[in-house]
Protein backbone atom coordinates (compact mmCIF):
# COMPACT_ATOMS: atom_id res chain seq x y z
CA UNK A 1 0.00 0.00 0.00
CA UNK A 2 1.19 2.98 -0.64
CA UNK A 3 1.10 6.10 1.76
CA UNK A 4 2.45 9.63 1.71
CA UNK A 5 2.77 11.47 4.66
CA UNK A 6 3.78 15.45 4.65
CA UNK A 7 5.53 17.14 7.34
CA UNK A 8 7.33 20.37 8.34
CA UNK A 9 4.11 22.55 8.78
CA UNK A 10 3.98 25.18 11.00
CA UNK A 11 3.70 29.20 11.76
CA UNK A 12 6.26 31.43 10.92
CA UNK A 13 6.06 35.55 10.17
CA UNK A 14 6.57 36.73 6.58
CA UNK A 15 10.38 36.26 5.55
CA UNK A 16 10.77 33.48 7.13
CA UNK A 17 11.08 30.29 5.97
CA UNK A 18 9.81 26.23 6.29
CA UNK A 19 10.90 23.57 4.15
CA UNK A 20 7.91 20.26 3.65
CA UNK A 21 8.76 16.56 3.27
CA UNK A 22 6.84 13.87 1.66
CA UNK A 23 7.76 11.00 3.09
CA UNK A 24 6.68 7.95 1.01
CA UNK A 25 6.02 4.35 1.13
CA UNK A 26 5.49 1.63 -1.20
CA UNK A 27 7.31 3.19 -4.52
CA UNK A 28 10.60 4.75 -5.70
CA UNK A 29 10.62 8.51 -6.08
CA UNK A 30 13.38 7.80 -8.79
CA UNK A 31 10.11 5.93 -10.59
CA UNK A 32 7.37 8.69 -10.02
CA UNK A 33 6.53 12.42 -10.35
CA UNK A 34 5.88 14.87 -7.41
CA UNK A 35 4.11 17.47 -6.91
CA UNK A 36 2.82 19.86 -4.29
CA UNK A 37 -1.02 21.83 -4.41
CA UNK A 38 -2.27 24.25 -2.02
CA UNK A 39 -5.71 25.36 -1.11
CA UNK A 40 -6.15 28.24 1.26
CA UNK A 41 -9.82 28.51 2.74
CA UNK A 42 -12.35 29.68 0.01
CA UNK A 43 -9.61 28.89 -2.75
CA UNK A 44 -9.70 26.50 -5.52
CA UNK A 45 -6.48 24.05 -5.27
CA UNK A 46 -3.15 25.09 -6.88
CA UNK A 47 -0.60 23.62 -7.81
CA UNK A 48 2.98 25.15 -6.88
CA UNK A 49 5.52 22.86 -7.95
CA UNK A 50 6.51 19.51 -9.45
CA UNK A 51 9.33 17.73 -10.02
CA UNK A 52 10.05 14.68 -12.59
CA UNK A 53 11.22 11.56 -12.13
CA UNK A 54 14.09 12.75 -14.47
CA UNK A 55 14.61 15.59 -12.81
CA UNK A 56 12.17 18.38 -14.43
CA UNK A 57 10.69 20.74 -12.08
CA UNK A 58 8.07 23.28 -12.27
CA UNK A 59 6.61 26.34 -10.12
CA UNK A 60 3.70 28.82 -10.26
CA UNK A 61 4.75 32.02 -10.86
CA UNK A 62 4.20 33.31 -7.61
CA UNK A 63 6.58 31.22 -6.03
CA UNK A 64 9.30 31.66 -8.59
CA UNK A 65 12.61 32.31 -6.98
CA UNK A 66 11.33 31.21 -3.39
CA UNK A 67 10.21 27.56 -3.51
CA UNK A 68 12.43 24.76 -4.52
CA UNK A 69 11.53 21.71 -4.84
CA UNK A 70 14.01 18.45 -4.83
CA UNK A 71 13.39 14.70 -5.55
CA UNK A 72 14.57 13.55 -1.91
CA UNK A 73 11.66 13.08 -0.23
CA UNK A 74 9.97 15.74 -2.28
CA UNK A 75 11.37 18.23 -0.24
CA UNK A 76 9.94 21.75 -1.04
CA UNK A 77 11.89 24.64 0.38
CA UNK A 78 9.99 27.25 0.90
CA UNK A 79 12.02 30.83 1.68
CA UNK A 80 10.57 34.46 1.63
CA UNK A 81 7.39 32.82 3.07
CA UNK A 82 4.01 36.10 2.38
CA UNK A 83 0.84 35.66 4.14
CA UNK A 84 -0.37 34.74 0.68
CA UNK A 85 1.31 31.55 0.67
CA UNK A 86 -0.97 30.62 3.82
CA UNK A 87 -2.61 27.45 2.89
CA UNK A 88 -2.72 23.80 3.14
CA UNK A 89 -0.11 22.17 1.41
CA UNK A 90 -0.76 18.53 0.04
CA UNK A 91 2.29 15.94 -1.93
CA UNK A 92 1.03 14.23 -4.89
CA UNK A 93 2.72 11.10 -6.57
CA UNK A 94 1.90 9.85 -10.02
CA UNK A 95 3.92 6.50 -10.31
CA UNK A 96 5.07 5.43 -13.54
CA UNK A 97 2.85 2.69 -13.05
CA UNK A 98 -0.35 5.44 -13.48
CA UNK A 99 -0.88 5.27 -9.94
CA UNK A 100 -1.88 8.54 -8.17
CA UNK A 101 -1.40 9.35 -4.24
CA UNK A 102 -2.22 12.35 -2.10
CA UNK A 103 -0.81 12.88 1.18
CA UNK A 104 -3.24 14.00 4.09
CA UNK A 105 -1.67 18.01 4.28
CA UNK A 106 0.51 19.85 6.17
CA UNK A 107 -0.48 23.19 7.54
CA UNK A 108 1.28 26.01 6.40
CA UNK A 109 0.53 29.61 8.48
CA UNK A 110 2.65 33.08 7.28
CA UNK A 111 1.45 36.02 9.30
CA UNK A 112 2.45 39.78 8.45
C-alpha cells in the first residue's frame, strides 16, 4: 500500500522560511513524479511545484525564486514565506505505473 505522509508545517512571520517533506512508502521517487497543491480557505487548489522523475521541475509564478523543490523526499523549500502563501499544502505522486497518491496536508501559516 502505498502512503504519503507530509511534514514540516507550521507558523512562521513573513520572511521566514519552512521547508515540507513527503515521506513515502510503497514506490521509488526515482520511478514517479511529485508534486505539491495548495488550497487556502475559500480557494480553488493550486498547484505550486513539481518535479520529474528525471529531474524536471516546475513552479507557479508566484513562487518563482522562493520555492524549490528536490526529488529527496519531495522536499519543497519554501524561503521568503508572504501571508499569501498561507494554505494547506498537500504531496502528490503519479507512479510510472499510473498510480496517483495524495498525502493528508501539512499546515502552512505566514502572518504579516
Amino acid at each position: 500500500e502505498v502512503q504519503l505522509v507530509e511534514s514540516g508545517g507550521g507558523s512562521v512571520q513573513a520572511g521566514g522560511s519552512l521547508r515540507l517533506s513527503c515521506t513515502a512508502s510503497g514506490f521509488t521517487y526515482e520511478d514517479s513524479d511529485m508534486g505539491w497543491y495548495r488550497q487556502a480557505p475559500g480557494h480553488e487548489c493550486e498547484l505550486v511545484s513539481t518535479i520529474s522523475y528525471t529531474g524536471s521541475t516546475y513552479y507557479v509564478d508566484s513562487v518563482k525564486g522562493r520555492f524549490i523543490i528536490s526529488q529527496d523526499n519531495a522536499t519543497l523549500q519554501m524561503n521568503g514565506l508572504k501571508p499569501e502563501d498561507t494554505a494547506m499544502y498537500y504531496c502528490k505522486a503519479v507512479a510510472r505505473n499510473g498510480g496517483v497518491y495524495w498525502g493528508q496536508g501539512a499546515q502552512v501559516t505566514v502572518s504579516a
